[in-house]
Protein backbone atom coordinates (compact mmCIF):
# COMPACT_ATOMS: atom_id res chain seq x y z
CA UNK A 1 1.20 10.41 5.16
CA UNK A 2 -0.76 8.20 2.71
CA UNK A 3 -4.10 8.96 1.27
CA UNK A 4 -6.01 5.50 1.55
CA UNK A 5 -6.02 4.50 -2.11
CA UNK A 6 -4.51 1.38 -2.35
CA UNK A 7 -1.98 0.93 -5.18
CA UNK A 8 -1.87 -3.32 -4.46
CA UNK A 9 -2.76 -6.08 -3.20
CA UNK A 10 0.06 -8.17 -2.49
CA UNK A 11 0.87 -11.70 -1.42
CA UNK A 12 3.10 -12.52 1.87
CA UNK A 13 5.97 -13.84 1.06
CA UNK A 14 6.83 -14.78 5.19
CA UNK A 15 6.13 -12.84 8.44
CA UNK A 16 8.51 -14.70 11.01
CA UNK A 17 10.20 -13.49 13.37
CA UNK A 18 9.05 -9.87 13.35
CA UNK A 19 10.08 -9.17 9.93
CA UNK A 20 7.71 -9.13 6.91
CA UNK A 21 8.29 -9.71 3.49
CA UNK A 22 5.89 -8.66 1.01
CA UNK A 23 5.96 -9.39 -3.17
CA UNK A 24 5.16 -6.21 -4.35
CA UNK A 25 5.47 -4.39 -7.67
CA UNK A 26 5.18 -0.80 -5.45
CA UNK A 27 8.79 1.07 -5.70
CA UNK A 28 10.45 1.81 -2.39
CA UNK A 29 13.84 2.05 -0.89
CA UNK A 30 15.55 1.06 1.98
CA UNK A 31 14.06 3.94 4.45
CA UNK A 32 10.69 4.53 2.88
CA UNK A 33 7.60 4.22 4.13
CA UNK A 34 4.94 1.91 3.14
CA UNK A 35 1.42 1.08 4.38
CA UNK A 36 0.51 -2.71 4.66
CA UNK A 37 -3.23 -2.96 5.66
CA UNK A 38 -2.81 0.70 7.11
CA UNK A 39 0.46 -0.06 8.90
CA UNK A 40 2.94 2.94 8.43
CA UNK A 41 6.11 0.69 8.08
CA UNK A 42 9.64 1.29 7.12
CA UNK A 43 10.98 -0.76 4.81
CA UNK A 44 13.99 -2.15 5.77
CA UNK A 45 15.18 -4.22 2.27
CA UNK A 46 13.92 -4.10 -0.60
CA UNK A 47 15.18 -6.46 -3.59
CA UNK A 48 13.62 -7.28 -6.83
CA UNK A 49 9.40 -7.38 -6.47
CA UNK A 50 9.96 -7.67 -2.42
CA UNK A 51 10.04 -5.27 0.24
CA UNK A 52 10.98 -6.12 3.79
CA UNK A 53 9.86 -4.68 6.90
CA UNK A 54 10.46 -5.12 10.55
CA UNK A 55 7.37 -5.19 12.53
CA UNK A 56 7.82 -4.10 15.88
CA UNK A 57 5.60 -5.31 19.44
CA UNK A 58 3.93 -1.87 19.53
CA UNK A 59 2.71 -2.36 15.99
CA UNK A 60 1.37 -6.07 17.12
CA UNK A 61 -0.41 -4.64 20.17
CA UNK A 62 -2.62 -2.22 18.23
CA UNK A 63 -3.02 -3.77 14.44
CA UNK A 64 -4.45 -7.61 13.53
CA UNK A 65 -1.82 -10.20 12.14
CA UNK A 66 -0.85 -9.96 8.72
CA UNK A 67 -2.80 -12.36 6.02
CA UNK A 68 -1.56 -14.03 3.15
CA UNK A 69 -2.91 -10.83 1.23
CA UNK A 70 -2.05 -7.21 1.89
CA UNK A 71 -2.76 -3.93 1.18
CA UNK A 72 -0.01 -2.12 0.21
CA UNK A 73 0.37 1.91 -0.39
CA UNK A 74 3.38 4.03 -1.08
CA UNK A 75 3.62 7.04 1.17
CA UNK A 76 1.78 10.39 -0.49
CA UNK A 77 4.68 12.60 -2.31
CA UNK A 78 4.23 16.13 -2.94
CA UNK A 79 2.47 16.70 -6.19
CA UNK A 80 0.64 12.95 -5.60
CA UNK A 81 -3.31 13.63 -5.93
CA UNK A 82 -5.59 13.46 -2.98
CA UNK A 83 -7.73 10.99 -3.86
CA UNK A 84 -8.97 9.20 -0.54
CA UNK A 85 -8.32 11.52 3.06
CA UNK A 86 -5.51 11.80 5.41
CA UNK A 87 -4.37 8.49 6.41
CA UNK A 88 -1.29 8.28 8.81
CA UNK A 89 -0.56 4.72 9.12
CA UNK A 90 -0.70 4.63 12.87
CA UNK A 91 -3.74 2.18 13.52
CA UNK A 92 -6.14 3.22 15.89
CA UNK A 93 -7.39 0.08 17.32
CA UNK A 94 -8.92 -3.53 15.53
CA UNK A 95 -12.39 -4.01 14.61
CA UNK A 96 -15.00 -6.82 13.83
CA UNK A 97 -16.66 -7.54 10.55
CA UNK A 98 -20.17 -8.03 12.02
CA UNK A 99 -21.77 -8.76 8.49
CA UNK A 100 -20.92 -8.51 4.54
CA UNK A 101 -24.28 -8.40 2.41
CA UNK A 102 -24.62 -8.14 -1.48
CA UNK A 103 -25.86 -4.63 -2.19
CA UNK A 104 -26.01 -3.39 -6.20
CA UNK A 105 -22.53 -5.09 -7.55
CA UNK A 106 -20.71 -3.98 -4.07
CA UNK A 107 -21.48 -5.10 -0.48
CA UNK A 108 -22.39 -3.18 2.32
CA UNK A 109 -19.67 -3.77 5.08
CA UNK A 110 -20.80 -4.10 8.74
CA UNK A 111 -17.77 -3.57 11.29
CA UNK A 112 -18.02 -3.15 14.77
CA UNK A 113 -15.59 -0.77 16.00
CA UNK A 114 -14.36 -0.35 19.62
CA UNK A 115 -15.92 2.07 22.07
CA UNK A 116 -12.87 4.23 22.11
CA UNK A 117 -13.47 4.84 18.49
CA UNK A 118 -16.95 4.60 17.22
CA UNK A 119 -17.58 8.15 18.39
CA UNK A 120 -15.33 9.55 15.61
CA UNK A 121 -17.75 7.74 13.41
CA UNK A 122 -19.97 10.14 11.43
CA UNK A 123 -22.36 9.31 8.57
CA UNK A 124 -20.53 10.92 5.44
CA UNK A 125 -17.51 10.52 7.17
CA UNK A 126 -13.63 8.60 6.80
CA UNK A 127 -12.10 5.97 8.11
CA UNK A 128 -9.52 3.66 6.92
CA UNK A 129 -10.18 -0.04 6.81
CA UNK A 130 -7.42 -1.97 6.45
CA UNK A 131 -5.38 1.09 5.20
CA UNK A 132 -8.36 1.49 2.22
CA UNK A 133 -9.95 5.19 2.66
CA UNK A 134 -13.73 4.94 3.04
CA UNK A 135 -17.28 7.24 3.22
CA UNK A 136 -19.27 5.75 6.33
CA UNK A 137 -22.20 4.73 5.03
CA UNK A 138 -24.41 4.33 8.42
CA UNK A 139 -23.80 4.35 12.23
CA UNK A 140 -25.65 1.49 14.17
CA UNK A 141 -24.72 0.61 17.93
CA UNK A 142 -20.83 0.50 18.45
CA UNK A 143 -20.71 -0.14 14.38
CA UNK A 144 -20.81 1.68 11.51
CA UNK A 145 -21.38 0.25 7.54
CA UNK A 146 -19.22 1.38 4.40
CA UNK A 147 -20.47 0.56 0.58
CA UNK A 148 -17.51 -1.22 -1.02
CA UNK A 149 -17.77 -0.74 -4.67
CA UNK A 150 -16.78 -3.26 -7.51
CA UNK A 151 -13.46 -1.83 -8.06
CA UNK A 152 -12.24 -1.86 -4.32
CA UNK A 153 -13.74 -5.62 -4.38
CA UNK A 154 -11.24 -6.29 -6.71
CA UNK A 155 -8.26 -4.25 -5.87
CA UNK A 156 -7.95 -4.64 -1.98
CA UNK A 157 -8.54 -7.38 0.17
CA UNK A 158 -11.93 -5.86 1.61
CA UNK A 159 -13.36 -8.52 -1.12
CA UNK A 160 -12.27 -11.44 0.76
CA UNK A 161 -13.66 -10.64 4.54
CA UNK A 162 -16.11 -12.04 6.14
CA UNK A 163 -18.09 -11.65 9.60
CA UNK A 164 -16.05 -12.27 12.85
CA UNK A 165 -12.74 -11.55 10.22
CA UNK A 166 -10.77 -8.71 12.26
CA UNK A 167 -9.65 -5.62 10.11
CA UNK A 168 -7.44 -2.74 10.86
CA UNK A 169 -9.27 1.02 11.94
CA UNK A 170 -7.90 4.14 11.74
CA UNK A 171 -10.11 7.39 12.31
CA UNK A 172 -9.96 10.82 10.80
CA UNK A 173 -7.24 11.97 12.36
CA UNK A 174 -8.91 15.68 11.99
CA UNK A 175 -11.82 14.59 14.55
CA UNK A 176 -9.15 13.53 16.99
CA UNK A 177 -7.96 17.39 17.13
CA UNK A 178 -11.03 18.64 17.25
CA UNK A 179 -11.91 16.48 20.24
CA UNK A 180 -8.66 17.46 21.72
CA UNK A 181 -8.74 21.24 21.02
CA UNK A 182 -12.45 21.33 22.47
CA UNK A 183 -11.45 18.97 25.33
CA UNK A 184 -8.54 21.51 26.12
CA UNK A 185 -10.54 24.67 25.44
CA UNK A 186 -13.19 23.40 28.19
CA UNK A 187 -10.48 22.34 30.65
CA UNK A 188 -9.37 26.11 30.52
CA UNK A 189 -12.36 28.11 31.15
């Protein structure tokens, strides 16, 4: 479980061959998990400022290729404040940056999200874009818009996108149940 405050951004040291190595000043062992760009992966060697993870085919059929950048987030211990939402790690799907515009000293963040997932898109809402927890802003057709503030400019790689760039998506995991509890309590009557 991982909240969606980053802790880095991180270059990539390779990605070949289905393993990726990240230089990272995050702490893990050999067994933890890690998000990279909202990724829940298990690090499978971890050596001085790298960590090493093996990314498997089901992982590159739902999430976008790694960059030279990532975002990178220990998993939440007990005790760890809340400071973003629930973020699993298990991407939902890949979505388009429609548009990036200058708003204040943030940008306003257009992304167009896939059918499949833009109706657990509420105004006031989470979702996690490119692991980085985030308040949706406003809903447009098959898109939604998120405020990125200075800080999250600077700390994540949401400062470097730009339209027709493809980020990672993962919902609210708590509007999936719902859906599915409703879905099964209509099913039954």
């Amino acid at each position: 479980m991982f909240t969606g405050i980053v802790r880095e951004r991180a270059p990539v040291v390779s990605s070949a061959g289905g393993r990726l190595v990240v230089e990272t000043a995050v702490e893990a062992a050999v067994g933890d998990s890690v998000a990279i760009d909202g990724v829940c992966l298990t690090v499978v060697d971890a050596g001085e400022r790298r960590l090493a993870f093996d990314v498997v085919p089901e992982t590159l059929a739902r999430a976008k290729r790694f960059r030279d950048h990532v975002n990178v987030e220990p998993a939440l211990r007990a005790g760890d404040p809340l400071g973003g939402h629930y973020v699993q790690g298990h991407v939902d799907g890949v979505g388009r940056v429609r548009s990036v515009e200058p708003e204040g000293e943030g940008r306003r963040l257009w992304i167009e999200a896939p059918p499949g997932l833009a109706r657990y898109c509420a105004e006031k809402g989470s979702v996690a874009v490119e692991g980085v927890s985030l308040t949706i802003a406003a809903l447009g057709d098959s898109a939604f818009a998120v405020a990125l503030v200075p800080h999250t400019l600077r700390a994540t790689t949401l400062g470097s996108l730009a339209p027709g760039d493809v980020v990672n998506l993962e919902v609210d995991v708590l509007a999936k149940y719902v859906e599915r509890l409703i879905g099964r309590d209509t099913m039954s009557s």
